[in-house]
N, C-alpha and C. Protein backbone atom coordinates (compact mmCIF):
# COMPACT_ATOMS: atom_id res chain seq x y z
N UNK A 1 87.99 122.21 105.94
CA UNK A 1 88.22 121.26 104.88
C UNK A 1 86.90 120.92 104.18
N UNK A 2 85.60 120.60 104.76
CA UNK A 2 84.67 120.00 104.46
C UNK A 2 84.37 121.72 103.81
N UNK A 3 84.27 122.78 104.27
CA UNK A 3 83.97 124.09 103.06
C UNK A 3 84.44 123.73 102.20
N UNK A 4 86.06 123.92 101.96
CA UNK A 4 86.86 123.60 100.47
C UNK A 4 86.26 122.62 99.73
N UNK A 5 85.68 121.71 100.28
CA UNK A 5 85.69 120.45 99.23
C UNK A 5 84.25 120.80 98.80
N UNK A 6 82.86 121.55 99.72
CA UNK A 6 81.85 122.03 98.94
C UNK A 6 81.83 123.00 97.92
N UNK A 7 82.84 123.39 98.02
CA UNK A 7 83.19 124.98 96.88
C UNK A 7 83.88 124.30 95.86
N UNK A 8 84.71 123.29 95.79
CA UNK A 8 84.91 122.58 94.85
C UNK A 8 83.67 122.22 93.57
N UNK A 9 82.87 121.29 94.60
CA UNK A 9 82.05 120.73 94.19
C UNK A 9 80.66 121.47 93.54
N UNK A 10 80.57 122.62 94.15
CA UNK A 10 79.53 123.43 93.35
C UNK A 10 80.64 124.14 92.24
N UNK A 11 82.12 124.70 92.88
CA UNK A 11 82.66 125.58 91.22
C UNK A 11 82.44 124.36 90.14
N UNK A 12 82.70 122.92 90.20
CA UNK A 12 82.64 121.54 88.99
C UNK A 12 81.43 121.47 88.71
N UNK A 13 80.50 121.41 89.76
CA UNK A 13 78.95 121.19 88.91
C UNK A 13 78.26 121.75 88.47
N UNK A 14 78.59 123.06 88.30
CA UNK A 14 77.94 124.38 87.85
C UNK A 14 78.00 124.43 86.14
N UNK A 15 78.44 125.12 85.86
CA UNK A 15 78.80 125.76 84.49
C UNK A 15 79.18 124.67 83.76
N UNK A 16 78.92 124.24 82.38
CA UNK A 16 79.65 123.46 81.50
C UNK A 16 80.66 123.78 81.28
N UNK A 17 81.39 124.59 80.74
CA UNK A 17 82.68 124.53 80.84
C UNK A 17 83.72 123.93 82.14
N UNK A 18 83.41 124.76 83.20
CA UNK A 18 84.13 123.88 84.10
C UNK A 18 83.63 122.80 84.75
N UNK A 19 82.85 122.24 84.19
CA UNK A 19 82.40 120.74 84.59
C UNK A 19 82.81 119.91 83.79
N UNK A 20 83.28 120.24 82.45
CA UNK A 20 84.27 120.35 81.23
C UNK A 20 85.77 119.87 81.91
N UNK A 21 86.50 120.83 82.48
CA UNK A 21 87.71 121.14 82.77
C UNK A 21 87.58 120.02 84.37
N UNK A 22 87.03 120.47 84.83
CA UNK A 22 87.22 119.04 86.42
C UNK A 22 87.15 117.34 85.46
N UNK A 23 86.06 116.82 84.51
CA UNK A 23 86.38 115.93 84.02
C UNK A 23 87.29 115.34 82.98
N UNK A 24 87.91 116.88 82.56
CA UNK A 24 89.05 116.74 82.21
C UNK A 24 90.45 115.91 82.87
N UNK A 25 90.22 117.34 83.98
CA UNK A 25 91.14 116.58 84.89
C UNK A 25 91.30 115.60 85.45
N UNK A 26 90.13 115.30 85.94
CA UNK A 26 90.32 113.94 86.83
C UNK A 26 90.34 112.46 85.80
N UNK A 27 90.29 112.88 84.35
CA UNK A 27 90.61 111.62 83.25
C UNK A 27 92.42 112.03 83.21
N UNK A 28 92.59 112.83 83.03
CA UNK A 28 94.00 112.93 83.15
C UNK A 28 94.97 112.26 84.03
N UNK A 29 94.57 112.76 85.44
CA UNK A 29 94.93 112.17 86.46
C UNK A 29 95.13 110.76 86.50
N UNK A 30 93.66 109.62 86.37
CA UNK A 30 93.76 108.69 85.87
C UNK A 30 94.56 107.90 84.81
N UNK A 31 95.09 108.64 83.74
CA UNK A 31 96.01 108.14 83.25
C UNK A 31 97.45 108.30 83.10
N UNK A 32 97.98 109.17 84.16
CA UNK A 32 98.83 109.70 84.45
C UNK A 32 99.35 108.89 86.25
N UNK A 33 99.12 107.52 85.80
CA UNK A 33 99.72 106.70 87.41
C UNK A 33 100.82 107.59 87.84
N UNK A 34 101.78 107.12 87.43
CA UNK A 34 103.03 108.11 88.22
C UNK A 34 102.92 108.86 88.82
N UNK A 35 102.11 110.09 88.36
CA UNK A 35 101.99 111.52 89.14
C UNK A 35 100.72 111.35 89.70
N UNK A 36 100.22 110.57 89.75
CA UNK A 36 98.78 110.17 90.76
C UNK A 36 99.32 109.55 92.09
N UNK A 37 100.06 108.79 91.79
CA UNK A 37 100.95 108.05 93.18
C UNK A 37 101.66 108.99 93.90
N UNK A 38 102.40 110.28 92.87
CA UNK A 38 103.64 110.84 93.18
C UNK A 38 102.78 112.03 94.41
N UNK A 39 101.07 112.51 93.82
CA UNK A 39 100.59 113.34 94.45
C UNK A 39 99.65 112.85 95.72
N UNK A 40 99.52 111.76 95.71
CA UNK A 40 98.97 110.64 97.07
C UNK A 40 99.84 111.04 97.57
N UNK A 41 101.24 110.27 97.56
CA UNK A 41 102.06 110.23 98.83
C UNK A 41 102.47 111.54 99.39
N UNK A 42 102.60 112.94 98.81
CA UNK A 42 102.93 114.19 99.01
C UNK A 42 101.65 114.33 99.51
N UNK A 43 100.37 114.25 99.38
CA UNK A 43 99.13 114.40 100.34
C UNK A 43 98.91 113.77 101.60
N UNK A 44 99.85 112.45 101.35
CA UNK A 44 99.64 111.55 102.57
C UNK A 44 101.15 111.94 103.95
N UNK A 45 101.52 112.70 103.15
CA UNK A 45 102.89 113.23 104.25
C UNK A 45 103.90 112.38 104.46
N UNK A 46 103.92 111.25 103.20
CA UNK A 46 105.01 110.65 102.88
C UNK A 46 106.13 110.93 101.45
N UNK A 47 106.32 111.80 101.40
CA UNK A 47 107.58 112.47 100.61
C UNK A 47 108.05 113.10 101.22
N UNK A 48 109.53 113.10 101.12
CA UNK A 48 110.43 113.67 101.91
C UNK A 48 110.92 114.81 101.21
């Protein structure tokens, strides 16, 4: 887990473009409550 999340973090901080596209996303996310909650609880192993 702790690999995945460093390979994350160097593919986002690397290149402008996809440092572009991760702060994309994660503004998205942010304004998108519903499916921010909807993807917590499916992470947290509470959706059935």
């Amino acid at each position: 887990m702790i690999a995945a999340m460093e390979t994350f973090h160097h593919v986002f901080t690397g290149a402008a473009p996809l440092r572009f596209a991760g702060a994309a996303g994660l503004a998205l996310a942010e304004r998108l409550e519903g499916a921010k909650r909807q993807v917590m609880r499916h992470a947290l192993g509470l959706q059935r």
